[in-house]
C-alpha atoms as a PDB file:
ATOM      1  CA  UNK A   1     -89.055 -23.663 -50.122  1.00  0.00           C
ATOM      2  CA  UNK A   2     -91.886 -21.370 -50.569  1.00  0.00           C
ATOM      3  CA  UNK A   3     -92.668 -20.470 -54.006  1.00  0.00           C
ATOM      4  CA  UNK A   4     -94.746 -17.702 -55.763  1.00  0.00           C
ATOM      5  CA  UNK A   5     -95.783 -16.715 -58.880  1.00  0.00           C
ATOM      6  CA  UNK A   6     -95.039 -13.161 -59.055  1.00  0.00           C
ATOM      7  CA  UNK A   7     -94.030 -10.612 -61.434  1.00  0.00           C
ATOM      8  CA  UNK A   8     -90.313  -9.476 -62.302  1.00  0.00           C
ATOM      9  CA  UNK A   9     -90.009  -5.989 -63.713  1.00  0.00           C
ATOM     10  CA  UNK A  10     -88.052  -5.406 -66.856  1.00  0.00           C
ATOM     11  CA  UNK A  11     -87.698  -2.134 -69.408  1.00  0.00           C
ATOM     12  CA  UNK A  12     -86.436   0.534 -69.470  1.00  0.00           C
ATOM     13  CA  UNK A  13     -87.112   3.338 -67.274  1.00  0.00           C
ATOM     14  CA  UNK A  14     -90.447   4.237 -67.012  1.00  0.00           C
ATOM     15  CA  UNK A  15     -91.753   1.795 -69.324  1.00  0.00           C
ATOM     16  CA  UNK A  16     -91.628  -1.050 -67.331  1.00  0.00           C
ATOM     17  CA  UNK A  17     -92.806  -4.595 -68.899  1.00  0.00           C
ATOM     18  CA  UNK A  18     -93.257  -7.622 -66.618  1.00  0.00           C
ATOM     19  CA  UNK A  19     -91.944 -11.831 -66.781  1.00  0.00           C
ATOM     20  CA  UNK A  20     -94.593 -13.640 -64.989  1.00  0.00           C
ATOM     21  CA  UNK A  21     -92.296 -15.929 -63.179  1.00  0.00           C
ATOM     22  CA  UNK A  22     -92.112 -19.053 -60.623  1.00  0.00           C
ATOM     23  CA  UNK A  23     -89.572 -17.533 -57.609  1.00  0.00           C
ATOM     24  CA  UNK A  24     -88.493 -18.392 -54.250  1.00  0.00           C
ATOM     25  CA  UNK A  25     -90.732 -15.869 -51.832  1.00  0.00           C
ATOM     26  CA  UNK A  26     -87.457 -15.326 -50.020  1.00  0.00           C
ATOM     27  CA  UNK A  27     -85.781 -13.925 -53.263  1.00  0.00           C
ATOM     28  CA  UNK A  28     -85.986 -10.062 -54.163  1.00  0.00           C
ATOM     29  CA  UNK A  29     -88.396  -9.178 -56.802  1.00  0.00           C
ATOM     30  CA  UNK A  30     -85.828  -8.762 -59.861  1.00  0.00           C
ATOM     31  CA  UNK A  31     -83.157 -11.203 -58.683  1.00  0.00           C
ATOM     32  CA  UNK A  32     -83.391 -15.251 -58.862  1.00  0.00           C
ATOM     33  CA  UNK A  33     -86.139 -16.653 -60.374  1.00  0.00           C
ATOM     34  CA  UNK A  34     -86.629 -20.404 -61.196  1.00  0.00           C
ATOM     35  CA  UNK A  35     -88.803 -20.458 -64.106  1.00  0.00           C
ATOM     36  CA  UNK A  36     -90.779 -18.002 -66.499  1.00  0.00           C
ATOM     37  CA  UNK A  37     -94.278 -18.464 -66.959  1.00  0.00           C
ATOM     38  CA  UNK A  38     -95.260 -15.901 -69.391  1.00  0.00           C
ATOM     39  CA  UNK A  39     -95.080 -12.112 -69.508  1.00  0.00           C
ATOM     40  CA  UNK A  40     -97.404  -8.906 -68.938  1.00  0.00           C
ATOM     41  CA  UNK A  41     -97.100  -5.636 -70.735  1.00  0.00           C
ATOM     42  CA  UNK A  42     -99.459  -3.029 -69.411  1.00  0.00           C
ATOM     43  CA  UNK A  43     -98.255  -0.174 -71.672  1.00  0.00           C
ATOM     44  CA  UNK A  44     -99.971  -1.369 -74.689  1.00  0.00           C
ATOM     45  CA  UNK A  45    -103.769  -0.603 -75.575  1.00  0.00           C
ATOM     46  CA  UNK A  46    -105.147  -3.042 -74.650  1.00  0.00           C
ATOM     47  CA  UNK A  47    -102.227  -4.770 -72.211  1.00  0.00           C
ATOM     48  CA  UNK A  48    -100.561  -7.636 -73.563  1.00  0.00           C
ATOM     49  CA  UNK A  49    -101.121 -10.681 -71.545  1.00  0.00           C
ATOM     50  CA  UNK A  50     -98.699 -14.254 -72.506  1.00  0.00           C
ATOM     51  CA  UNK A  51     -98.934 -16.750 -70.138  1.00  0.00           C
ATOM     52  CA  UNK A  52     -97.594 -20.165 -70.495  1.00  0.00           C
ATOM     53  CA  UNK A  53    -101.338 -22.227 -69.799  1.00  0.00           C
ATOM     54  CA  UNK A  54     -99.512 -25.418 -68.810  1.00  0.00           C
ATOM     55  CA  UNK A  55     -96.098 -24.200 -66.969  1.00  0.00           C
ATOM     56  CA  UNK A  56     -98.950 -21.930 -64.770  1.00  0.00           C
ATOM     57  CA  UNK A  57    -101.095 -25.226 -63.800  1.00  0.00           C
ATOM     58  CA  UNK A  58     -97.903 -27.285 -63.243  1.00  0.00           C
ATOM     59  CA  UNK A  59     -96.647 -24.476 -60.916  1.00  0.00           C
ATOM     60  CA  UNK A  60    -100.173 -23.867 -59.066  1.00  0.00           C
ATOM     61  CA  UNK A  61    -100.627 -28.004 -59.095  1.00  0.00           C
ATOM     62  CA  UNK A  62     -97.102 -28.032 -57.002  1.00  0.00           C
ATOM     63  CA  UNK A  63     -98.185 -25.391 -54.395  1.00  0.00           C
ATOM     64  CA  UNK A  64     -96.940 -22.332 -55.596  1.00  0.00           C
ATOM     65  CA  UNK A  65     -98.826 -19.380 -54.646  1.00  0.00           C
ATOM     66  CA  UNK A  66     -99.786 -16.225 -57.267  1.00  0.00           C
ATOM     67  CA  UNK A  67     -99.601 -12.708 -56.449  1.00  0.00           C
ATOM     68  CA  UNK A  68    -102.632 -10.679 -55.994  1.00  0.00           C
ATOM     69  CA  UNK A  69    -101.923  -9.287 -59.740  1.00  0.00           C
ATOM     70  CA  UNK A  70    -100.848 -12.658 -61.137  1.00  0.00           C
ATOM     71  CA  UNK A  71    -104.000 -14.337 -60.193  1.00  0.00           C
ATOM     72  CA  UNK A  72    -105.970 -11.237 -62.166  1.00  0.00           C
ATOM     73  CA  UNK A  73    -103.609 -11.937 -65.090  1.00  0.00           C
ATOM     74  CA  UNK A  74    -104.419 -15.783 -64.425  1.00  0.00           C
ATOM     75  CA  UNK A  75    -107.825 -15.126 -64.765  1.00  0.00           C
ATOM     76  CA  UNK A  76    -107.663 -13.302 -67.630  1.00  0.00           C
ATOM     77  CA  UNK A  77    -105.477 -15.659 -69.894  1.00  0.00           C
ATOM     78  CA  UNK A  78    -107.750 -19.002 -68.456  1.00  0.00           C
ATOM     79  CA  UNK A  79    -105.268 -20.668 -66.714  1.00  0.00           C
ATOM     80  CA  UNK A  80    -106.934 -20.513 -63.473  1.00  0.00           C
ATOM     81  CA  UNK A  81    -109.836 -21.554 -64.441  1.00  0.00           C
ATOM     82  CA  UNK A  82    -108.072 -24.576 -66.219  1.00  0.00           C
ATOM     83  CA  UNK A  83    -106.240 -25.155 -62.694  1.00  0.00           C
ATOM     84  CA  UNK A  84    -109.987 -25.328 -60.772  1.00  0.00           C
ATOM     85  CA  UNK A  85    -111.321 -27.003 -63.429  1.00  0.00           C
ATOM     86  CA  UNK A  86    -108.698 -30.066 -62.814  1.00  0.00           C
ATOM     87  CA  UNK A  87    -107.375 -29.833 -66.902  1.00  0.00           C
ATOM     88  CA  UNK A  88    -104.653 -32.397 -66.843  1.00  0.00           C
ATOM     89  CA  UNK A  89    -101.148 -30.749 -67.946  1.00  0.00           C
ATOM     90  CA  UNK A  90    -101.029 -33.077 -71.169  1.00  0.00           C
ATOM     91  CA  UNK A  91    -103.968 -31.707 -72.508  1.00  0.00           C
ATOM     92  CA  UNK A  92    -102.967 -28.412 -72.675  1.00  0.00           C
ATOM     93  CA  UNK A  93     -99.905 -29.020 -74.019  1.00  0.00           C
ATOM     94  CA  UNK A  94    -101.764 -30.455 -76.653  1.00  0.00           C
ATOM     95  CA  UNK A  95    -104.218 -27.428 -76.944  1.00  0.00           C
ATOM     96  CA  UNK A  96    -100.887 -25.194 -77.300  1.00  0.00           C
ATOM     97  CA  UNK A  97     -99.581 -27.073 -79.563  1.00  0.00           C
ATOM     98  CA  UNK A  98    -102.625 -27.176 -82.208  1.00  0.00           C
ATOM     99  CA  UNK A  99    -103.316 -23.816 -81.658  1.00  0.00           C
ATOM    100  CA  UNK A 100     -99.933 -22.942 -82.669  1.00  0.00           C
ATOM    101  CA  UNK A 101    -100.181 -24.879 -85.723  1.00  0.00           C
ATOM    102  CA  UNK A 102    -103.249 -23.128 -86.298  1.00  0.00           C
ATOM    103  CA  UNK A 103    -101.514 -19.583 -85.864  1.00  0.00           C
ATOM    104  CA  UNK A 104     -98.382 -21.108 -88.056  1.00  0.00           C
ATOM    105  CA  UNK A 105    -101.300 -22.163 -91.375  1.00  0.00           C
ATOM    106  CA  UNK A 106    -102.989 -18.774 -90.572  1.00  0.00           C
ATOM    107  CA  UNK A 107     -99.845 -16.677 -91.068  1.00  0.00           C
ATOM    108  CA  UNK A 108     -98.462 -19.174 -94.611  1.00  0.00           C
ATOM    109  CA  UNK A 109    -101.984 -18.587 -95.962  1.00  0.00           C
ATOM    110  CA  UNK A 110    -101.720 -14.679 -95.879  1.00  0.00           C
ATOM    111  CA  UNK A 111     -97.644 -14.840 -96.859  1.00  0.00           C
ATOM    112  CA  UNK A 112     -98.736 -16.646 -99.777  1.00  0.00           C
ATOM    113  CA  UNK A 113    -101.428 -14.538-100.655  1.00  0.00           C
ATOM    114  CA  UNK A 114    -101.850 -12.622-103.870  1.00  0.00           C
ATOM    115  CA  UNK A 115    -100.748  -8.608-102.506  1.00  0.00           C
ATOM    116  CA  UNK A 116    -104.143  -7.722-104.888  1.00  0.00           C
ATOM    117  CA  UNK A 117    -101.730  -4.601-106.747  1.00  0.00           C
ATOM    118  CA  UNK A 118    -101.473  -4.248-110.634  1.00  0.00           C
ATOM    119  CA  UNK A 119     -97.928  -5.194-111.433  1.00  0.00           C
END
């Protein structure tokens, strides 16, 4: 089985949003998929780019093959260069994992925050 990392259209009509995901190449573009790497949304200023760092290098590791714009968005979110660069899978597990801690202390610290207004 040849697989691909392409992109899988979702929205609404005309205002389409993307799933990056892992797919047979024999499947149509919207229909089976086997797993979903991240997800693209060109609509916003600038486009919002989420891609799964270690799913992507797992999936690339095993053979799978990106679309022309899945390798841009690759590129962009570092998880090519992670795949070249030989990054084992484990460590950027761990590098997800502290910097969602690190996003998780970020957003208690402003919750917690005085608002600053007279009462």
């Amino acid at each position: 089985m040849a697989v691909r990392l392409r992109l899988m259209r979702m929205g609404k009509k005309k205002q389409p949003t993307y799933r990056v995901v892992a797919a047979d190449s024999r499947a149509p573009r919207d229909g089976r998929f086997i797993e979903i790497v991240g997800t693209y949304n060109p609509r916003t200023e600038p486009s919002q780019i989420s891609i799964d760092k270690a799913k992507a290098v797992r999936w690339l590791r095993e053979g799978a093959q990106p679309s022309d714009r899945v390798r841009k968005l690759l590129d962009i979110s570092g998880a090519w260069a992670a795949f070249e660069a030989g990054t084992s899978v484990e460590d950027l597990e761990a590098e997800a994992a502290a910097e969602q801690a690190a996003a998780a202390e970020t957003a208690e610290a402003t919750a917690g925050a005085p608002s600053g207004g007279a009462a």
